[in-house]
N, C-alpha and C. Protein backbone atom coordinates (compact mmCIF):
# COMPACT_ATOMS: atom_id res chain seq x y z
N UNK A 1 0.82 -1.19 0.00
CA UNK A 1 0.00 0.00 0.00
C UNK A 1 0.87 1.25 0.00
N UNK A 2 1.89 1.41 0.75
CA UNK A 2 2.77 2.76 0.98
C UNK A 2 3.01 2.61 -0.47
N UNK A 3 4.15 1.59 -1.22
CA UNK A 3 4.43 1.53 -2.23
C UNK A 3 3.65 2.07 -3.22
N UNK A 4 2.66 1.32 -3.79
CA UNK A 4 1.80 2.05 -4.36
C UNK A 4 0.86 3.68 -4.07
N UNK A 5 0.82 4.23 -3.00
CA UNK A 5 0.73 5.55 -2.57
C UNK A 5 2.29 6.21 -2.79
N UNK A 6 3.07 5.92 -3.01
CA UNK A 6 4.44 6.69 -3.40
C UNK A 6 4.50 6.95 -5.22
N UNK A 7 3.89 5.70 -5.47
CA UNK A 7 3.97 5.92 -7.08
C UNK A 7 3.03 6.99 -7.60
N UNK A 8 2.18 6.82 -6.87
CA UNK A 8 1.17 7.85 -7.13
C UNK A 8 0.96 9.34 -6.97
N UNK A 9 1.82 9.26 -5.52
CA UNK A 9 2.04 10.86 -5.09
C UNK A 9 3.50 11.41 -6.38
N UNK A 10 4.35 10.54 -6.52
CA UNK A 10 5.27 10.61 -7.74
C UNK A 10 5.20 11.44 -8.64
N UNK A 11 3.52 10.36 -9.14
CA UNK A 11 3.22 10.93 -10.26
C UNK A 11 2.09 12.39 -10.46
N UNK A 12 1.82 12.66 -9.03
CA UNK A 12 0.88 13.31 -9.04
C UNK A 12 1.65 14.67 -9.02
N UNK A 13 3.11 14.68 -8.13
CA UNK A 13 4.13 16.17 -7.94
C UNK A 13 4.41 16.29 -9.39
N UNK A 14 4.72 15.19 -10.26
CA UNK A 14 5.02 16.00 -11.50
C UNK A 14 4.16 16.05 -12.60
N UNK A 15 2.90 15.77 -12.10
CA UNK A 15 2.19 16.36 -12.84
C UNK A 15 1.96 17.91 -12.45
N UNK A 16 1.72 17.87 -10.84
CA UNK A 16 1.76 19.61 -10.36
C UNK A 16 2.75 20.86 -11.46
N UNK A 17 4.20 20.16 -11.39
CA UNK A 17 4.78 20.41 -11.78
C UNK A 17 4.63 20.76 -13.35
N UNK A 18 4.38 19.69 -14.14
CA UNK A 18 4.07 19.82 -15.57
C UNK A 18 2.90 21.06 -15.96
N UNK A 19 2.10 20.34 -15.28
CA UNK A 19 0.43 21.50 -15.79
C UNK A 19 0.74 22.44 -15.07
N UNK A 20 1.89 23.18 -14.37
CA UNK A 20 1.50 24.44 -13.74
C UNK A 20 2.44 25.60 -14.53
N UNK A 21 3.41 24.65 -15.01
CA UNK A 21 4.35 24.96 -16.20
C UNK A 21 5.72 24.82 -15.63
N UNK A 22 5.97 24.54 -14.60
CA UNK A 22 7.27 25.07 -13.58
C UNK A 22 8.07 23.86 -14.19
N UNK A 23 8.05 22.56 -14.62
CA UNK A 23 9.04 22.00 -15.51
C UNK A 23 8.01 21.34 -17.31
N UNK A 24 8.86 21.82 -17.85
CA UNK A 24 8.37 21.75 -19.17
C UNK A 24 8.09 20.50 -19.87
N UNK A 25 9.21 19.30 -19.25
CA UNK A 25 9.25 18.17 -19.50
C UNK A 25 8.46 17.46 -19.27
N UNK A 26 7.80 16.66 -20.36
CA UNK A 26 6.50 15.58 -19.91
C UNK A 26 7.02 14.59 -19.59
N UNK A 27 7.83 13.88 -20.37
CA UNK A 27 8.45 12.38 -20.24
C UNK A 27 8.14 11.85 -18.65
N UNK A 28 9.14 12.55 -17.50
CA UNK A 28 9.06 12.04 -16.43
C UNK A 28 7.55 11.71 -15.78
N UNK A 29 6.68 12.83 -15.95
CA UNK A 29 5.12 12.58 -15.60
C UNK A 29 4.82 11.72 -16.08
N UNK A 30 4.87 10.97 -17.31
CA UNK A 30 4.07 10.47 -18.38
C UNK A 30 4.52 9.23 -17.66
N UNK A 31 5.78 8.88 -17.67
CA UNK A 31 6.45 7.41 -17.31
C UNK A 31 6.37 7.37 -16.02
N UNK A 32 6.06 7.57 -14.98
CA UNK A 32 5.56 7.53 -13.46
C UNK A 32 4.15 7.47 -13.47
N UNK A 33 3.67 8.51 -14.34
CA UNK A 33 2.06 7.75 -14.34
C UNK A 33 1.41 6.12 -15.09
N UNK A 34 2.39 6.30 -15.93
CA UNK A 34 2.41 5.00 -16.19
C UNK A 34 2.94 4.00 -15.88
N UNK A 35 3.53 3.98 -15.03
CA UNK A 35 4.14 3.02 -14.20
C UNK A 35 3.47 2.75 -12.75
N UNK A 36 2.65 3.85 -12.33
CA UNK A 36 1.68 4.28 -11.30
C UNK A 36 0.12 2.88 -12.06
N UNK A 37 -0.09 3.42 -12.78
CA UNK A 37 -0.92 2.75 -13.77
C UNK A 37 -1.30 1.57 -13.45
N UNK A 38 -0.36 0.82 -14.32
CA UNK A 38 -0.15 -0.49 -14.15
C UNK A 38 0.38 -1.07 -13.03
N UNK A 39 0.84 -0.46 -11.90
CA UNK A 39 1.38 -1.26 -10.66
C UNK A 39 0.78 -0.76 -9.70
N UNK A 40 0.71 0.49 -9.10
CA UNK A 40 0.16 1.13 -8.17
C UNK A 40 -1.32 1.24 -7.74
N UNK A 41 -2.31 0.95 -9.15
CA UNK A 41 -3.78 0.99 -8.66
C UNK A 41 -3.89 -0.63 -8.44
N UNK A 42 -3.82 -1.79 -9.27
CA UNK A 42 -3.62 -3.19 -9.12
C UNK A 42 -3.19 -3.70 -7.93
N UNK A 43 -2.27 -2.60 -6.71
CA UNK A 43 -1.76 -3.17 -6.00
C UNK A 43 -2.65 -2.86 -4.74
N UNK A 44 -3.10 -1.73 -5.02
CA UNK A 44 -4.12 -0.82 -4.38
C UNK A 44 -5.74 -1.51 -4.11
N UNK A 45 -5.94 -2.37 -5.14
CA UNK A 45 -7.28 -3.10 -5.45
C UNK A 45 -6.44 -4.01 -4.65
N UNK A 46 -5.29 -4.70 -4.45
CA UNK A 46 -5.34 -6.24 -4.29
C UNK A 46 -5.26 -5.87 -2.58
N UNK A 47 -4.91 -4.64 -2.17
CA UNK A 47 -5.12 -4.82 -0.68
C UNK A 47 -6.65 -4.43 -0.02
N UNK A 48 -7.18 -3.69 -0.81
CA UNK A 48 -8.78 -3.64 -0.94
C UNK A 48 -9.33 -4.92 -0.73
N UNK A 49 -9.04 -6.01 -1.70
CA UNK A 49 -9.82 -7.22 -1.71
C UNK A 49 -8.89 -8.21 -1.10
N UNK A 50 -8.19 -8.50 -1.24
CA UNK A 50 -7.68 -9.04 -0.36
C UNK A 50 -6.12 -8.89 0.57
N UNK A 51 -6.68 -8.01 1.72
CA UNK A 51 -6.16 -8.03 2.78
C UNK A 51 -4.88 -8.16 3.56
N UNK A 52 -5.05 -9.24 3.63
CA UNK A 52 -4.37 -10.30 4.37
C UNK A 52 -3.54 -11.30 3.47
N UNK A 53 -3.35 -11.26 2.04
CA UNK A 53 -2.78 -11.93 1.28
C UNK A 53 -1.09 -11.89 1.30
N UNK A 54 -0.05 -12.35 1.28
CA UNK A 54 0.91 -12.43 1.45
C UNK A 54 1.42 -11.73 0.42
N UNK A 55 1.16 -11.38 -1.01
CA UNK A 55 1.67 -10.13 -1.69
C UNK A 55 0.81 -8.71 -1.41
N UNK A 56 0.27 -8.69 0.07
CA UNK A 56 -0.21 -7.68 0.18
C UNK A 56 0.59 -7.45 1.43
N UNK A 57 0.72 -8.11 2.80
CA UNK A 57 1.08 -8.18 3.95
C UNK A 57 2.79 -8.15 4.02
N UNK A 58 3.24 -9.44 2.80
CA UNK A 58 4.89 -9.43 3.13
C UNK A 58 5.35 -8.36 2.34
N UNK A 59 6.39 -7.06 3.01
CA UNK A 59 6.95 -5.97 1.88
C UNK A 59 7.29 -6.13 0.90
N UNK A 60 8.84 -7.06 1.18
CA UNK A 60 9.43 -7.94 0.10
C UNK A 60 8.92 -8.44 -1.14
N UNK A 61 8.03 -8.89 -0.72
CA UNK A 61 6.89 -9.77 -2.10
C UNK A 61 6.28 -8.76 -2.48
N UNK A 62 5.59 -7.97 -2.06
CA UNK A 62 4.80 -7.04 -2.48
C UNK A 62 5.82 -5.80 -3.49
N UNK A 63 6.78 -5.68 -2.92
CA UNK A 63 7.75 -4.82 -3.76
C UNK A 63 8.41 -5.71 -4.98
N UNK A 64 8.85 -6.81 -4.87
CA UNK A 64 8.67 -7.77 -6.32
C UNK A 64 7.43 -7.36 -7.22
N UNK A 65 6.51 -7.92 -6.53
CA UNK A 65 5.06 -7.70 -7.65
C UNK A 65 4.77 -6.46 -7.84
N UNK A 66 4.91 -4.88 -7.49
CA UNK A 66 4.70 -4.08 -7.96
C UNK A 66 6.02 -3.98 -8.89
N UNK A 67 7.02 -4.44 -8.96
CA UNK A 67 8.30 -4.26 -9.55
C UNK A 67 7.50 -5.00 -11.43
N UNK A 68 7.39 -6.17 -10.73
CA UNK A 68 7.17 -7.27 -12.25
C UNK A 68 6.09 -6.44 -12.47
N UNK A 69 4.66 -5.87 -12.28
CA UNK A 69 3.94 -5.50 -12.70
C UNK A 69 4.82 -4.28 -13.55
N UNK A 70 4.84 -3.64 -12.72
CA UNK A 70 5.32 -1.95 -13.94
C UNK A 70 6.36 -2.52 -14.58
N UNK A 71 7.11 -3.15 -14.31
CA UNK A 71 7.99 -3.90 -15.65
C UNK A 71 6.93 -3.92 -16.86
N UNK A 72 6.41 -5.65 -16.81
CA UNK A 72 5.37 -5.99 -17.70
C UNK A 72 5.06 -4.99 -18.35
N UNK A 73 4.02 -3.89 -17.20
CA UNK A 73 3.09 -3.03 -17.85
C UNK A 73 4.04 -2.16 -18.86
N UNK A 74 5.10 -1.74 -18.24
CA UNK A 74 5.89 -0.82 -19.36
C UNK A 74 6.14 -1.32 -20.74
N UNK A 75 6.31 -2.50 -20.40
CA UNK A 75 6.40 -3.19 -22.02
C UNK A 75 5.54 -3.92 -22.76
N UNK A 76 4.66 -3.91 -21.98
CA UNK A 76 3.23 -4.08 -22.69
C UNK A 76 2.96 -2.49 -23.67
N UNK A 77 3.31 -1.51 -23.06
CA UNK A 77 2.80 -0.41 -23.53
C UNK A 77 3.96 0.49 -24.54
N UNK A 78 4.95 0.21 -24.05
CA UNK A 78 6.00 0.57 -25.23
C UNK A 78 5.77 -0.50 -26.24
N UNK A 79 5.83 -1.43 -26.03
CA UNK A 79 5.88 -2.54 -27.68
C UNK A 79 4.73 -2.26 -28.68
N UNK A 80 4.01 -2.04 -27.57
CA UNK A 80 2.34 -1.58 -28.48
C UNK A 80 2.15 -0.49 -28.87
N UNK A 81 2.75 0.88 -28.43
CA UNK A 81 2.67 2.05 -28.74
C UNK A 81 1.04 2.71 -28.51
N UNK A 82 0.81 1.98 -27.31
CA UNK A 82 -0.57 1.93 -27.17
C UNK A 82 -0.85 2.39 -25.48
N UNK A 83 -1.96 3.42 -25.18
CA UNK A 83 -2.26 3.34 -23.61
C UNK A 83 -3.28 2.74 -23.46
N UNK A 84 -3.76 1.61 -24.03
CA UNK A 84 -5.28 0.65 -24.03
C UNK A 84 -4.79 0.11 -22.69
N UNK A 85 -3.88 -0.75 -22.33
CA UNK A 85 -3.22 -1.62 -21.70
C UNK A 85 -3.36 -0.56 -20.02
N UNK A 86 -2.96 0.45 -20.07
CA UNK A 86 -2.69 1.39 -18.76
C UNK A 86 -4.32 2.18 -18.49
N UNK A 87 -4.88 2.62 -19.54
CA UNK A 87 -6.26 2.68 -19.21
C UNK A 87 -6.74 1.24 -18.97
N UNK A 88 -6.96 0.13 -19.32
CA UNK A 88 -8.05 -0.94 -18.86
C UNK A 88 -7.48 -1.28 -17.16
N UNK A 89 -5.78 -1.54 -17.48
CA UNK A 89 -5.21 -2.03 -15.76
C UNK A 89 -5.98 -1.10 -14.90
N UNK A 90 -5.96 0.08 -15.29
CA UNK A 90 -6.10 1.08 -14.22
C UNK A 90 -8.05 1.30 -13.72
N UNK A 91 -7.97 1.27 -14.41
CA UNK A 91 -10.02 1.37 -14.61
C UNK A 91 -10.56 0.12 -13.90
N UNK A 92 -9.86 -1.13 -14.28
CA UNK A 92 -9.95 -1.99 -13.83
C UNK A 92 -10.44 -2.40 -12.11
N UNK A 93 -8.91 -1.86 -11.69
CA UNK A 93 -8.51 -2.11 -10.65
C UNK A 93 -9.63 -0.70 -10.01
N UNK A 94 -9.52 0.48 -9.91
CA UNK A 94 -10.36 1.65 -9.54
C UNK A 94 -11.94 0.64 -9.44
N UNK A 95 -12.67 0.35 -10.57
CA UNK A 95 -13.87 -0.58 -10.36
C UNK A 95 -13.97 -1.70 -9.35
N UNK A 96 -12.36 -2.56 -9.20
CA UNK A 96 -12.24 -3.49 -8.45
C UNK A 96 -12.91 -3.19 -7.24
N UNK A 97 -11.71 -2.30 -6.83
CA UNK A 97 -12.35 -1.40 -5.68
C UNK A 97 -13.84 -0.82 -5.22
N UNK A 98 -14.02 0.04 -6.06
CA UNK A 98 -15.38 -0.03 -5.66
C UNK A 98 -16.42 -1.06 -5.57
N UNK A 99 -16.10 -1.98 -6.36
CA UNK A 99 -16.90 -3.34 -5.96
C UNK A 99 -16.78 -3.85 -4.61
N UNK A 100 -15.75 -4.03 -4.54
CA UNK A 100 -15.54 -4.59 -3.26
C UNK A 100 -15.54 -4.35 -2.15
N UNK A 101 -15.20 -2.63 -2.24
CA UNK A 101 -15.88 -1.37 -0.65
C UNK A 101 -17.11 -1.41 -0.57
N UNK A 102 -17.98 -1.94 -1.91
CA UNK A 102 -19.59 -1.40 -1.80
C UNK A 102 -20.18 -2.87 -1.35
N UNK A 103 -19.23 -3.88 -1.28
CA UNK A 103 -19.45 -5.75 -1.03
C UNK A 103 -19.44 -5.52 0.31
N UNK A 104 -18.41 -5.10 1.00
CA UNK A 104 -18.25 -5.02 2.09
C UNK A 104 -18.30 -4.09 3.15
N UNK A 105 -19.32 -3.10 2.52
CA UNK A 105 -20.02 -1.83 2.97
C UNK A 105 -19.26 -0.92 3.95
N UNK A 106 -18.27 -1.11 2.71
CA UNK A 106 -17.09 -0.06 3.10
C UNK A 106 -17.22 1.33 1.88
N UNK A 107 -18.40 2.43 2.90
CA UNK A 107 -19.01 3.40 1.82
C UNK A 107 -18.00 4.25 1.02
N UNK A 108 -17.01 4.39 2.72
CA UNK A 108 -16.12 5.47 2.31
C UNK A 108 -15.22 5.31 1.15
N UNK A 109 -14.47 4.02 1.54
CA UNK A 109 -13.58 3.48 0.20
C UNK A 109 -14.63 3.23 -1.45
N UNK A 110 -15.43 2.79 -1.16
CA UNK A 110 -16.39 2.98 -2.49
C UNK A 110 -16.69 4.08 -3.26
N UNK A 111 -17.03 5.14 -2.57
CA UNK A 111 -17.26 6.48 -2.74
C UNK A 111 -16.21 6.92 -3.73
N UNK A 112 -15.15 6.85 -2.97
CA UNK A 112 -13.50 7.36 -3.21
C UNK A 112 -13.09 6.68 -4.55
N UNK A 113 -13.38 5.25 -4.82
CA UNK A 113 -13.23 4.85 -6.12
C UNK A 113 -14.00 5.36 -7.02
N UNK A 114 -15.75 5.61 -6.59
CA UNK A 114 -16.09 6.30 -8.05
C UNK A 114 -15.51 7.66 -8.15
N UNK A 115 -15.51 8.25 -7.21
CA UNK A 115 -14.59 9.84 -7.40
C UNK A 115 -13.53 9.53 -8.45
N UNK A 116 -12.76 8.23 -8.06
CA UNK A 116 -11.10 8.17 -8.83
C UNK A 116 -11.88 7.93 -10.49
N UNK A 117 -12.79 7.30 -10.60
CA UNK A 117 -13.49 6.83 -12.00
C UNK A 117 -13.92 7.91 -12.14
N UNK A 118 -14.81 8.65 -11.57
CA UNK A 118 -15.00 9.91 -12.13
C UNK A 118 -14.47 10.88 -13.14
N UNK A 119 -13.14 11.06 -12.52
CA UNK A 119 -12.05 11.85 -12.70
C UNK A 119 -11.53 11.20 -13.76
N UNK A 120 -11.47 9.55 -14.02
CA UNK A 120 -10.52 9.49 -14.76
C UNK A 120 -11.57 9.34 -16.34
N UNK A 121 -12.79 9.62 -15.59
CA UNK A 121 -13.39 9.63 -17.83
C UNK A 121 -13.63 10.97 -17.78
N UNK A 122 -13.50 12.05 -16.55
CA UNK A 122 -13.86 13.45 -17.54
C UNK A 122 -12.28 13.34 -17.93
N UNK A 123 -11.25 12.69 -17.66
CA UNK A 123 -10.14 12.99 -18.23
C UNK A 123 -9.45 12.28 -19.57
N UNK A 124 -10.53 11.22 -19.58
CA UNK A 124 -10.55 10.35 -21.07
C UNK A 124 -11.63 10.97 -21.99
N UNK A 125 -12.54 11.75 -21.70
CA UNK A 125 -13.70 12.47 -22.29
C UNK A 125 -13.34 14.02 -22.29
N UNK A 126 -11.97 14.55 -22.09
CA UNK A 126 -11.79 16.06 -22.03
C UNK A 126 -12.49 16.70 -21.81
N UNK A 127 -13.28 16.53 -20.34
CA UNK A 127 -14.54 17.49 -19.99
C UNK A 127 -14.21 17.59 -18.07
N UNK A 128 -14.53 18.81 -18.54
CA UNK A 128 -14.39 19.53 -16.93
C UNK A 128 -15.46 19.73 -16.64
N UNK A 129 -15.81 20.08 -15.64
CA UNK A 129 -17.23 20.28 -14.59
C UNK A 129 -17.37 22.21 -14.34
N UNK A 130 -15.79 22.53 -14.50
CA UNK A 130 -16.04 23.89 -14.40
C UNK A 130 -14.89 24.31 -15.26
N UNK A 131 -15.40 25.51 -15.34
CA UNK A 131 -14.52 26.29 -16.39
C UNK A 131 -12.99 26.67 -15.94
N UNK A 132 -12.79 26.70 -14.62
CA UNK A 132 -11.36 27.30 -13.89
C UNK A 132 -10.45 25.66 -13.94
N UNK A 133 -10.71 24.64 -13.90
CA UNK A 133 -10.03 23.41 -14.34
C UNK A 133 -10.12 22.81 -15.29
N UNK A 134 -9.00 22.68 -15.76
CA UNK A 134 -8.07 21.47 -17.11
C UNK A 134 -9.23 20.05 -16.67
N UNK A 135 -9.24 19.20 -17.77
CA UNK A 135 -9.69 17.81 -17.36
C UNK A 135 -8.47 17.10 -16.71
N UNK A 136 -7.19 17.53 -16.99
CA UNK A 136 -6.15 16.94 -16.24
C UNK A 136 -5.96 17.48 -14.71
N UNK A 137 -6.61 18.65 -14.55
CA UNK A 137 -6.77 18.88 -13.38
C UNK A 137 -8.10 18.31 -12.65
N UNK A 138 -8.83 18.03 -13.31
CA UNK A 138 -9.61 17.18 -12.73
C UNK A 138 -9.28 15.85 -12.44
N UNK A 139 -8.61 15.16 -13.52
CA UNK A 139 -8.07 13.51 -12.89
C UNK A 139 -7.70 13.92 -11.58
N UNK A 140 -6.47 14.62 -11.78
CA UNK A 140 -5.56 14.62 -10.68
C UNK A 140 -6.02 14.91 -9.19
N UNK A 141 -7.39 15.86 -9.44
CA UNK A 141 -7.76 16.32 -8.22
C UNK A 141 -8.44 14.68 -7.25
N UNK A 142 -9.49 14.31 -8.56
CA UNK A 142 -10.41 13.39 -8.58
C UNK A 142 -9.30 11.91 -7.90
N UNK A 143 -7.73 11.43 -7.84
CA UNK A 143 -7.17 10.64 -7.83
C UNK A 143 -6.55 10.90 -6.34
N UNK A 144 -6.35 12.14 -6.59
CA UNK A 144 -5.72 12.27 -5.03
C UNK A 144 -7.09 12.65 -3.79
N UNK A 145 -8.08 13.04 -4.14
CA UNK A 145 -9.24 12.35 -3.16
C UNK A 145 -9.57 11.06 -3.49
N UNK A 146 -9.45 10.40 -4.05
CA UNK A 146 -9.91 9.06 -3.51
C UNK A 146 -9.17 8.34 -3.29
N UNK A 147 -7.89 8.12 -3.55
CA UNK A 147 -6.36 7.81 -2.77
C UNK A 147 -6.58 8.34 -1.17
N UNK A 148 -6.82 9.03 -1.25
CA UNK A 148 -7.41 9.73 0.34
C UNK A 148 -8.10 8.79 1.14
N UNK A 149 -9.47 8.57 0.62
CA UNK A 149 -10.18 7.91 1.05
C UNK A 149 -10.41 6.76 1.31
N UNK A 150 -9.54 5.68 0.48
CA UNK A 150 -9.45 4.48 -0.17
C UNK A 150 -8.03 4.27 1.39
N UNK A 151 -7.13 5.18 1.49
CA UNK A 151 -6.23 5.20 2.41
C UNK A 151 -6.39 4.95 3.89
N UNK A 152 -7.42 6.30 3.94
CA UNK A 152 -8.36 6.20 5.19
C UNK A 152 -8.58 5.09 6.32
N UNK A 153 -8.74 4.19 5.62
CA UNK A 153 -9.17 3.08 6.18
C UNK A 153 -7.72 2.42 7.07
N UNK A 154 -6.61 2.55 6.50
CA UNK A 154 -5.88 1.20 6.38
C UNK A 154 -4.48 2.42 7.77
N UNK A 155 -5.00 3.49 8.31
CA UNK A 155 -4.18 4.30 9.59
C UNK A 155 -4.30 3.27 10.50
């Protein structure tokens, strides 16, 4: 869980960074969010649903499998020249979640996942809710509240 909340906050400073203009360079955002993507929400769902699982509980293991995941995922998505692969992992896992907070009438964490889904189709649908935010400022807002919430639980 930390692990995956590090990839995320990662990717979330340089995006601050990117969309506010203060570094010009996308690359680094782009490849932390995508590496966030594919390892960080997957890992995020697997302690959601299960718990107590030994690639959730042992560090070690758990830092392997987020390792092989964003491996994989990176080269799933460079070979393909494609973000199908980092949108479905990620959507995926965000739905996982809310399935499984709303199974186990865990409102708050449920909530927090559709917020993160929220956010992430006005940001696949380039649509904002208000005129003073980017749709990328909406993911981002929309990801780091429900990372919030989804977190909440697990102090």
């Amino acid at each position: 869980m930390r692990l995956s909340a590090c990839l995320v906050s990662a990717a979330a400073w340089l995006g601050v960074l990117r969309f506010s203009g203060l570094y010009a360079d996308t690359a680094p955002h782009m490849f932390v969010s995508m590496v966030a993507g594919v390892s960080a929400f997957p890992a995020l769902a697997a302690a959601v649903v299960i718990p107590k699982a030994c690639i959730v509980t042992e560090e070690r293991l758990a830092l392997v499998v987020v390792i092989l995941a964003a491996v994989t995922g990176a080269a799933i998505i460079i070979a393909s020249g494609s973000r199908l692969y980092l949108n479905l992992t990620s959507l995926s896992a965000i739905l996982l979640i809310a399935f499984a907070s709303f199974r186990t009438r865990d409102t708050i964490s449920g909530v927090s996942a559709l917020v993160m889904l929220a956010g992430s189709l006005c940001f696949a649908m380039q649509f904002s809710p208000t005129l003073m935010l980017q749709p990328a400022d909406v993911l981002h807002l929309a990801l780091a509240a429900g990372w919030s919430g989804v977190a909440a639980r697990y102090r």
